[in-house]
N, C-alpha and C. Protein backbone atom coordinates (compact mmCIF):
# COMPACT_ATOMS: atom_id res chain seq x y z
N UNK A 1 -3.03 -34.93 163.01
CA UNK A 1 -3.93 -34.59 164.10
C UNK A 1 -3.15 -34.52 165.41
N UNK A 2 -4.00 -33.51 165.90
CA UNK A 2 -2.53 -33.27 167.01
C UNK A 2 -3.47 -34.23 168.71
N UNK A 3 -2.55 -34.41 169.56
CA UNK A 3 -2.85 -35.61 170.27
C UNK A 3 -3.80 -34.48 171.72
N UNK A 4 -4.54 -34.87 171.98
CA UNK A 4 -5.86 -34.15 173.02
C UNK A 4 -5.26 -34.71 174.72
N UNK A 5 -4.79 -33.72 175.24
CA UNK A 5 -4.59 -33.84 177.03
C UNK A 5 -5.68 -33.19 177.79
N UNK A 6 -5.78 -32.51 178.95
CA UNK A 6 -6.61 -32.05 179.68
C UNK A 6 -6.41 -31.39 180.18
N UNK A 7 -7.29 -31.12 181.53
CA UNK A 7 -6.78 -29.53 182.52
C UNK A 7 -5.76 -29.84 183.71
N UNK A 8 -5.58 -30.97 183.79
CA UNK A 8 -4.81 -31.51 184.61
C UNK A 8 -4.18 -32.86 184.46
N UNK A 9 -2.84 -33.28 184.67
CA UNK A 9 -2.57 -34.97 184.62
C UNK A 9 -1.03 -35.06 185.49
N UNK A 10 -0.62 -36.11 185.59
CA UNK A 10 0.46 -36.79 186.01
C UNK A 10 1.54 -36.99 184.76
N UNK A 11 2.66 -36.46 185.13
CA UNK A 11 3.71 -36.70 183.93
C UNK A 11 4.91 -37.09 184.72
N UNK A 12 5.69 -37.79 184.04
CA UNK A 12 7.00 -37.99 184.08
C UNK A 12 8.09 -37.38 184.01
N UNK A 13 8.66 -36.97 184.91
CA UNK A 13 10.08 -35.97 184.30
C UNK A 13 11.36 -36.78 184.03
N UNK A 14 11.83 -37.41 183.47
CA UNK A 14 12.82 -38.09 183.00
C UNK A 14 14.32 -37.73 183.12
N UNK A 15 14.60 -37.03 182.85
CA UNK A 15 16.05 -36.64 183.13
C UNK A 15 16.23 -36.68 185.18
N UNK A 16 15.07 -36.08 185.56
CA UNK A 16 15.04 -35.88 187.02
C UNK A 16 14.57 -36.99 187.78
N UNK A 17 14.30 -38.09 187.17
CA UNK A 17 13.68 -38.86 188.28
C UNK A 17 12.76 -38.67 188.54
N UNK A 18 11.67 -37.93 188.51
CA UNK A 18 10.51 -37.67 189.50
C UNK A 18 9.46 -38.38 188.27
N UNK A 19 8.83 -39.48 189.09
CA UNK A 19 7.43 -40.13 188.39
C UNK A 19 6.26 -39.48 188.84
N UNK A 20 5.08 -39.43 188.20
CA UNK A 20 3.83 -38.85 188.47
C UNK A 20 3.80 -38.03 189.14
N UNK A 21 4.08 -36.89 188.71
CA UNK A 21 4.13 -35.37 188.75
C UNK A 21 3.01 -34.79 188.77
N UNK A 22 2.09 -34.90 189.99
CA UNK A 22 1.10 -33.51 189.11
C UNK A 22 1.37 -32.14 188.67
N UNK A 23 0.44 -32.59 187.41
CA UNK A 23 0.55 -30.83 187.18
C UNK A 23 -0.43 -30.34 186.53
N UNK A 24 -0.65 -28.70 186.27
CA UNK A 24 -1.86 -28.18 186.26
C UNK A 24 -1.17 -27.56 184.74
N UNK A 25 -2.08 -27.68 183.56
CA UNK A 25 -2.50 -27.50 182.10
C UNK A 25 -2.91 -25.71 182.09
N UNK A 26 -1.45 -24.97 182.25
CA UNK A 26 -2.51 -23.70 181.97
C UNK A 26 -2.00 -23.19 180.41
N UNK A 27 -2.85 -23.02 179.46
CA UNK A 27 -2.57 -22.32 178.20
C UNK A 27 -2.96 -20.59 178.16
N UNK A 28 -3.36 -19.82 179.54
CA UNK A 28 -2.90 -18.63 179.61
C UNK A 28 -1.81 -18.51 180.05
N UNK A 29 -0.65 -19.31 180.50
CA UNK A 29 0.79 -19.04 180.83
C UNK A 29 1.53 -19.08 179.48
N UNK A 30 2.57 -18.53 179.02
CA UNK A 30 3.52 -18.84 178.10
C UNK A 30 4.53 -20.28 178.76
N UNK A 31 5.03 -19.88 179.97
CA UNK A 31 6.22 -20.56 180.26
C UNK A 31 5.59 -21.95 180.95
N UNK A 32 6.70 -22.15 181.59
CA UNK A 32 6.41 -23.44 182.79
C UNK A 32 7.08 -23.26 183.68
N UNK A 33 6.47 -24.02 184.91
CA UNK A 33 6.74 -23.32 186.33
C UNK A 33 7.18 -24.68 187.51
N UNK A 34 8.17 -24.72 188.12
CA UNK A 34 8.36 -26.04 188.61
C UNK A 34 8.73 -25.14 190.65
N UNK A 35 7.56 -25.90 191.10
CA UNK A 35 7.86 -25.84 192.74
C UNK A 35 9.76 -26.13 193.21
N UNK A 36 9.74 -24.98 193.73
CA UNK A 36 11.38 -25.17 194.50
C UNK A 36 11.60 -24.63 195.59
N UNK A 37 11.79 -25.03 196.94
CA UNK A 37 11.85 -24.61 198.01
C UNK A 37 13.68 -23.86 198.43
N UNK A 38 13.82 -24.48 197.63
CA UNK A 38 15.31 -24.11 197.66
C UNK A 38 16.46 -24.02 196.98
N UNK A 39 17.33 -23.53 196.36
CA UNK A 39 18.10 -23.38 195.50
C UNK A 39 19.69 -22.79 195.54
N UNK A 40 21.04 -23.52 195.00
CA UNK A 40 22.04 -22.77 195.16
C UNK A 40 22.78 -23.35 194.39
N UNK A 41 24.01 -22.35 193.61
CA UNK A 41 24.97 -22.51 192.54
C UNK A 41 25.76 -23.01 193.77
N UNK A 42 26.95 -24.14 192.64
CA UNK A 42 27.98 -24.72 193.02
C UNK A 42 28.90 -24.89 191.96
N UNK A 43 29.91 -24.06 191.75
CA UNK A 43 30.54 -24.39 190.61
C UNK A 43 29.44 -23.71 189.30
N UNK A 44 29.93 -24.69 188.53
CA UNK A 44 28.94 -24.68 187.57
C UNK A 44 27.58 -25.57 187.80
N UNK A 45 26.92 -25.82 188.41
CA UNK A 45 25.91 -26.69 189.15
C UNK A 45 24.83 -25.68 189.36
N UNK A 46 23.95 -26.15 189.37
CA UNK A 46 22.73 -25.12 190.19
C UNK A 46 22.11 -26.95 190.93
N UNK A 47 22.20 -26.59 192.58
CA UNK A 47 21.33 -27.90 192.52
C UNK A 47 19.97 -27.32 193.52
N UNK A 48 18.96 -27.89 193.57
CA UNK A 48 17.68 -27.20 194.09
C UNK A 48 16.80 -28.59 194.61
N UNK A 49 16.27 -28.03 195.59
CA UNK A 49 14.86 -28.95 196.21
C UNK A 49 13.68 -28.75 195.12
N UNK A 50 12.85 -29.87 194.84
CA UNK A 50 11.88 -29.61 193.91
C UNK A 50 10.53 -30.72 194.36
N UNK A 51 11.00 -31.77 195.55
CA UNK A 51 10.06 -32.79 195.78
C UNK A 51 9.60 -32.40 196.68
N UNK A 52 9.48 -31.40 197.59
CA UNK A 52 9.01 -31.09 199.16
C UNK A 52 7.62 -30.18 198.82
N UNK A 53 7.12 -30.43 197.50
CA UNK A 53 5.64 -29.96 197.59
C UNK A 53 4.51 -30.50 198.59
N UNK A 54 3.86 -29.99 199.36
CA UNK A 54 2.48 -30.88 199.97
C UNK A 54 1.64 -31.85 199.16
N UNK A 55 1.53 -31.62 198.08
CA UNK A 55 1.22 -32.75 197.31
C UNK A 55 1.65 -33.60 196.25
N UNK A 56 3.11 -33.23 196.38
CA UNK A 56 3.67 -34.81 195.82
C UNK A 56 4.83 -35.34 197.07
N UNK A 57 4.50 -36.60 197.09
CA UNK A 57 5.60 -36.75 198.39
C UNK A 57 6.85 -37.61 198.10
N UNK A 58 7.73 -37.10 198.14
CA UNK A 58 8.82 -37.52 198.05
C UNK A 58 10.02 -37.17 198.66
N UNK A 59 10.91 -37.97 199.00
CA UNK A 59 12.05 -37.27 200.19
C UNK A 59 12.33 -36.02 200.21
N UNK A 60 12.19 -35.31 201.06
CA UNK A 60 11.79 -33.83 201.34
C UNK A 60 13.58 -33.36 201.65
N UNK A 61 14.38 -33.84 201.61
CA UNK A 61 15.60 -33.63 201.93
C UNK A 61 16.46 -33.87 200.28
N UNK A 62 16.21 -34.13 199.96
CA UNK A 62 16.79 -34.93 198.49
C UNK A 62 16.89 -33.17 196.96
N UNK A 63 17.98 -33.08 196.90
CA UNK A 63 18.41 -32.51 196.28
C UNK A 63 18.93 -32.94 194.55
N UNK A 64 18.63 -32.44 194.00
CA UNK A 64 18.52 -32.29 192.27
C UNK A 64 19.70 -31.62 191.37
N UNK A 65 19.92 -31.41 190.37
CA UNK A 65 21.03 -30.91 190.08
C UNK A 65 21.14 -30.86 188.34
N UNK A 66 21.28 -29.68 188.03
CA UNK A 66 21.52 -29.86 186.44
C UNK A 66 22.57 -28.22 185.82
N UNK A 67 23.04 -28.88 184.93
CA UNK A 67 24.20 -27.73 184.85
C UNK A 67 23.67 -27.15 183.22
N UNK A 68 22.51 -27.49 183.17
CA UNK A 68 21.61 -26.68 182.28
C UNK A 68 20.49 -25.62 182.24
N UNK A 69 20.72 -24.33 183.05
CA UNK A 69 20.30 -23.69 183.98
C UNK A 69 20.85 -22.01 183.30
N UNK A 70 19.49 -21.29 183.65
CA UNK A 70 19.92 -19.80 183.23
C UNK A 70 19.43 -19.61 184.28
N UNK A 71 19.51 -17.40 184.36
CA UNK A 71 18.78 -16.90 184.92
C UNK A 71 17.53 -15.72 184.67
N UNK A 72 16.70 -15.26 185.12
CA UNK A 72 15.85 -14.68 184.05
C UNK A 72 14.69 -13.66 185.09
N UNK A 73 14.22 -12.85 184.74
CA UNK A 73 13.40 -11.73 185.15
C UNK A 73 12.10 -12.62 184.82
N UNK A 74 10.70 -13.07 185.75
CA UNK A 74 9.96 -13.66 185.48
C UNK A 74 8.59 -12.39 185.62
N UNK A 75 7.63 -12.38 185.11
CA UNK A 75 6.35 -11.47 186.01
C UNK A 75 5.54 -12.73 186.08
N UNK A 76 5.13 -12.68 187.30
CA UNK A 76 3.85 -13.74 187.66
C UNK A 76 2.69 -13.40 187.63
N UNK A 77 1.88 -14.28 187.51
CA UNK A 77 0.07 -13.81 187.61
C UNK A 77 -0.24 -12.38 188.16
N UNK A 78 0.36 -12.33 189.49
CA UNK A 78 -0.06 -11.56 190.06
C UNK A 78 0.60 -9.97 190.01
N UNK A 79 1.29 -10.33 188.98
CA UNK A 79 1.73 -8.47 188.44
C UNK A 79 3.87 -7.99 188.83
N UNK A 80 3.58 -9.55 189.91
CA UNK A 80 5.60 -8.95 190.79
C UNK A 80 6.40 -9.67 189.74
N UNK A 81 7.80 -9.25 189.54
CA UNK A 81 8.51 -9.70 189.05
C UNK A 81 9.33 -10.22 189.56
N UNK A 82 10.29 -11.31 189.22
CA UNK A 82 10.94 -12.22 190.42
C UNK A 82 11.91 -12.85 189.40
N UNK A 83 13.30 -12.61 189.81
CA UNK A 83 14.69 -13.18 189.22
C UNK A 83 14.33 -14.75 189.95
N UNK A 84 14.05 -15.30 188.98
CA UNK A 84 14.44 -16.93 189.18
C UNK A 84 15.17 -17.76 188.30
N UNK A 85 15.77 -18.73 188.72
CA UNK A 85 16.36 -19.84 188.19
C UNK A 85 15.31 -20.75 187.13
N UNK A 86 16.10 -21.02 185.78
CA UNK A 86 15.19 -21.62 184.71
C UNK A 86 15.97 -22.99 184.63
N UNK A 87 15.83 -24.21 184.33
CA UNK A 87 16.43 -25.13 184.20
C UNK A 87 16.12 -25.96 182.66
N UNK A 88 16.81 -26.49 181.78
CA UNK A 88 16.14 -27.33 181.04
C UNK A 88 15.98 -28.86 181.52
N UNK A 89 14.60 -29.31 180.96
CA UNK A 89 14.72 -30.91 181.00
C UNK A 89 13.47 -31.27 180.60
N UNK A 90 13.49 -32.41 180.84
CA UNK A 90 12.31 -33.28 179.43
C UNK A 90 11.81 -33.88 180.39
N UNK A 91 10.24 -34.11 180.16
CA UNK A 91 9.49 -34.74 180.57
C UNK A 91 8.56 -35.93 179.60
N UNK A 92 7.74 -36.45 180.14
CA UNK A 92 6.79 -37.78 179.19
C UNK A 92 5.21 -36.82 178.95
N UNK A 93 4.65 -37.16 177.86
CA UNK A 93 3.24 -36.54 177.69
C UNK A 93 2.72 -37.36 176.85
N UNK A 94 2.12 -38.43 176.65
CA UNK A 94 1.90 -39.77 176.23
C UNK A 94 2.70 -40.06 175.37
N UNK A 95 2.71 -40.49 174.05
CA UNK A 95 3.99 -41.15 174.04
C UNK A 95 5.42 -40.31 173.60
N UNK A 96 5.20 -38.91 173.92
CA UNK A 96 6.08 -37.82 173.49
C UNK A 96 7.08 -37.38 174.19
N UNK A 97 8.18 -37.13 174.23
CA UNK A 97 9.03 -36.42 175.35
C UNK A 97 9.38 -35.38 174.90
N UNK A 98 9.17 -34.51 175.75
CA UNK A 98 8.98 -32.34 175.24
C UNK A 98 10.28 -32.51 176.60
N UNK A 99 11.32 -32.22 175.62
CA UNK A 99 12.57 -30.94 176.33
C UNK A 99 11.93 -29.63 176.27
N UNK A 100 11.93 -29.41 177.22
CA UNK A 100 11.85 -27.49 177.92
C UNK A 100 12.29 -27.02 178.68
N UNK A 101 12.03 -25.73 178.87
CA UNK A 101 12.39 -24.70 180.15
C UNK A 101 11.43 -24.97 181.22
N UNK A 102 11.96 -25.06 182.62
CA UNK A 102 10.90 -24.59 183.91
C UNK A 102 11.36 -24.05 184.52
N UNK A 103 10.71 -22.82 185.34
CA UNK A 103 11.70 -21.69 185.82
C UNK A 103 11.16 -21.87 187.31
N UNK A 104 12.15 -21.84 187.99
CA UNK A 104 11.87 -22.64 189.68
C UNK A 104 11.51 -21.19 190.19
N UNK A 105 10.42 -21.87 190.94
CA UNK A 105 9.57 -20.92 192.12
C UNK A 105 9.13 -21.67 192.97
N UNK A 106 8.62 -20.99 194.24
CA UNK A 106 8.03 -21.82 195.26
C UNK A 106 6.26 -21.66 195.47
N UNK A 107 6.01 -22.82 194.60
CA UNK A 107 4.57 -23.86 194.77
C UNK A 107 3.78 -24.12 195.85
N UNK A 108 4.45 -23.82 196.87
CA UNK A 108 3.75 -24.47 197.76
C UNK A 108 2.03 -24.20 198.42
N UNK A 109 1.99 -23.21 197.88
CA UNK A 109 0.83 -22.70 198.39
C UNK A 109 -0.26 -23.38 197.02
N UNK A 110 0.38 -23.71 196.13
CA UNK A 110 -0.70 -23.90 194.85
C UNK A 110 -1.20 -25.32 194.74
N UNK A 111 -2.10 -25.78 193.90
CA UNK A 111 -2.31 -26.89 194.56
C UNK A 111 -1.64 -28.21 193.68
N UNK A 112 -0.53 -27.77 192.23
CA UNK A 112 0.04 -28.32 192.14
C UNK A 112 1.48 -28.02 191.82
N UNK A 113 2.81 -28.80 191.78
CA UNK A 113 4.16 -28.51 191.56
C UNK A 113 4.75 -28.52 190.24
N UNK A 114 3.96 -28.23 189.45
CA UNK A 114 3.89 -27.94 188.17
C UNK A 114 3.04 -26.95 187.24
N UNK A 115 3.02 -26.15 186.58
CA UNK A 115 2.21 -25.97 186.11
C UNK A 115 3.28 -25.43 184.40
N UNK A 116 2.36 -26.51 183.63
CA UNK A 116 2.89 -26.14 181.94
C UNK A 116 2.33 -25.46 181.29
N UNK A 117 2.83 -24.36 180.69
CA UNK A 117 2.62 -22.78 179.94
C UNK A 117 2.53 -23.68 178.49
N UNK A 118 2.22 -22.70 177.26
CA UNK A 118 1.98 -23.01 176.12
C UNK A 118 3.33 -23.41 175.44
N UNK A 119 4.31 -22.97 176.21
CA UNK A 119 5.70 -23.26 175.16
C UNK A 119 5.60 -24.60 175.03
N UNK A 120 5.44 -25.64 175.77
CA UNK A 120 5.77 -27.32 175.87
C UNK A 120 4.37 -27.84 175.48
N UNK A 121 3.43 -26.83 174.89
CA UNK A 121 1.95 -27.53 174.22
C UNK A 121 1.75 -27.43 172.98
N UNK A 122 2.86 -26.90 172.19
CA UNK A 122 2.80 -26.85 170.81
C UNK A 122 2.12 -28.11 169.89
N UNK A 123 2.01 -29.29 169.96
CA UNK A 123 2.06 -30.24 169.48
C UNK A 123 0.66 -30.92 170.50
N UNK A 124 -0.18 -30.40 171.23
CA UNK A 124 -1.55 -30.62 171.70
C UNK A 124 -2.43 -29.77 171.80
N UNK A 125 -3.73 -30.33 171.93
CA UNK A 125 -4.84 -29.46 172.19
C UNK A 125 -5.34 -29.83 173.43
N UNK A 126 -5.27 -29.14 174.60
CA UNK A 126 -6.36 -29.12 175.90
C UNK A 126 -7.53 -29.03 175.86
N UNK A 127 -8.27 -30.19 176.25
CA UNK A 127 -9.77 -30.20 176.53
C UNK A 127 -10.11 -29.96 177.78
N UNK A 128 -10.65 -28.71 178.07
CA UNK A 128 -10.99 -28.39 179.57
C UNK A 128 -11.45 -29.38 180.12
N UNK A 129 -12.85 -30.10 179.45
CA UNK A 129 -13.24 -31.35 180.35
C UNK A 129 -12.82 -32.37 180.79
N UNK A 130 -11.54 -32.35 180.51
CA UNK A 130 -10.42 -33.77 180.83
C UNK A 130 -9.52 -33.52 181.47
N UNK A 131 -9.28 -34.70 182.82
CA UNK A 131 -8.33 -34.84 183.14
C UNK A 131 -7.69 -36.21 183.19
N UNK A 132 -6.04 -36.07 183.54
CA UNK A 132 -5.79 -37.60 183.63
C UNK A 132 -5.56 -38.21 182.82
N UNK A 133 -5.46 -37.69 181.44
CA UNK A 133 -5.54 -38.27 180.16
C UNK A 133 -3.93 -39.40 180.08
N UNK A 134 -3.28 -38.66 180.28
CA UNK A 134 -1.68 -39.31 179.81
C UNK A 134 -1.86 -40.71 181.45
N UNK A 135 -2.69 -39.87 182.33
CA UNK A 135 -2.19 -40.83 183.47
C UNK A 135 -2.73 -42.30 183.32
N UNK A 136 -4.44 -42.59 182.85
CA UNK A 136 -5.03 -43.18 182.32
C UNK A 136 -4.49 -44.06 181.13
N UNK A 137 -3.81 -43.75 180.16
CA UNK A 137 -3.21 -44.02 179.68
C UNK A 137 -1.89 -45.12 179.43
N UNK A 138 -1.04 -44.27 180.55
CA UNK A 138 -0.03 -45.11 180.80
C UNK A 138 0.24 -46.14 181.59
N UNK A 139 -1.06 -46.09 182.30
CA UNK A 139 -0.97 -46.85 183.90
C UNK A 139 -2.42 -47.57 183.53
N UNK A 140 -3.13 -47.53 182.21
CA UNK A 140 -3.89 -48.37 182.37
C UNK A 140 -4.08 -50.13 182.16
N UNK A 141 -2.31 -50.47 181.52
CA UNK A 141 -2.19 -51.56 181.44
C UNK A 141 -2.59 -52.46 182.19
């Protein structure tokens, strides 16, 4: 039986440091989408801003870094296509950790800095009427 999340929750990104992440549950996306205000190769490095969303707060100056990184032709919702930076890394989804792709764009206007496509939901089912599920969960000790 496969494990039931919601339309929205708080996750963990693990490799990156970043605790309670919101993010938004869409299963009409394929991919996943991570807020980035900023971005630049170094070497072999790609390092990028990813905490300076309006709604997650975290040092707004603080820079990230992973040398597991492509590049890729994206089309967004809204029909444009846009060369962005994809990164791999793993995050928490109750007691599971899903390595994936998130391909950096800038969030800021949306109302969260995440949003996970169907590739990293293989192994759940979304219940529209729920949210919070993993957050509830982990933090309800």
């Amino acid at each position: 039986m496969k494990d039931i999340i919601g339309r929205s929750d708080y996750f963990d990104f693990i490799e990156l440091n970043l605790p309670r992440v919101p993010c938004k549950i869409d299963t009409g996306a394929y991919t996943n989408v991570m807020h980035c205000s900023e971005s630049k190769v170094e070497g072999d490095v790609l390092k990028f801003k990813i905490a300076d969303h309006p709604n997650y707060n975290l040092p707004k100056d603080k820079w990230y870094q992973s040398t597991k990184f492509t590049t890729s032709n994206v089309r967004s919702s809204n029909g444009e296509t846009e060369n962005r930076y994809t990164v791999y890394t793993n995050f928490k989804v109750l007691d599971k950790t899903i390595e994936t792709e998130f391909t950096l764009t800038d969030r800021s206007k949306m109302e969260t800095p995440v949003l996970i496509g169907r590739i990293a939901l293989t192994d759940f089912l979304v219940d529209v009427t729920l949210t919070n599920v993993n957050f509830k969960k982990a933090f309800k000790k």
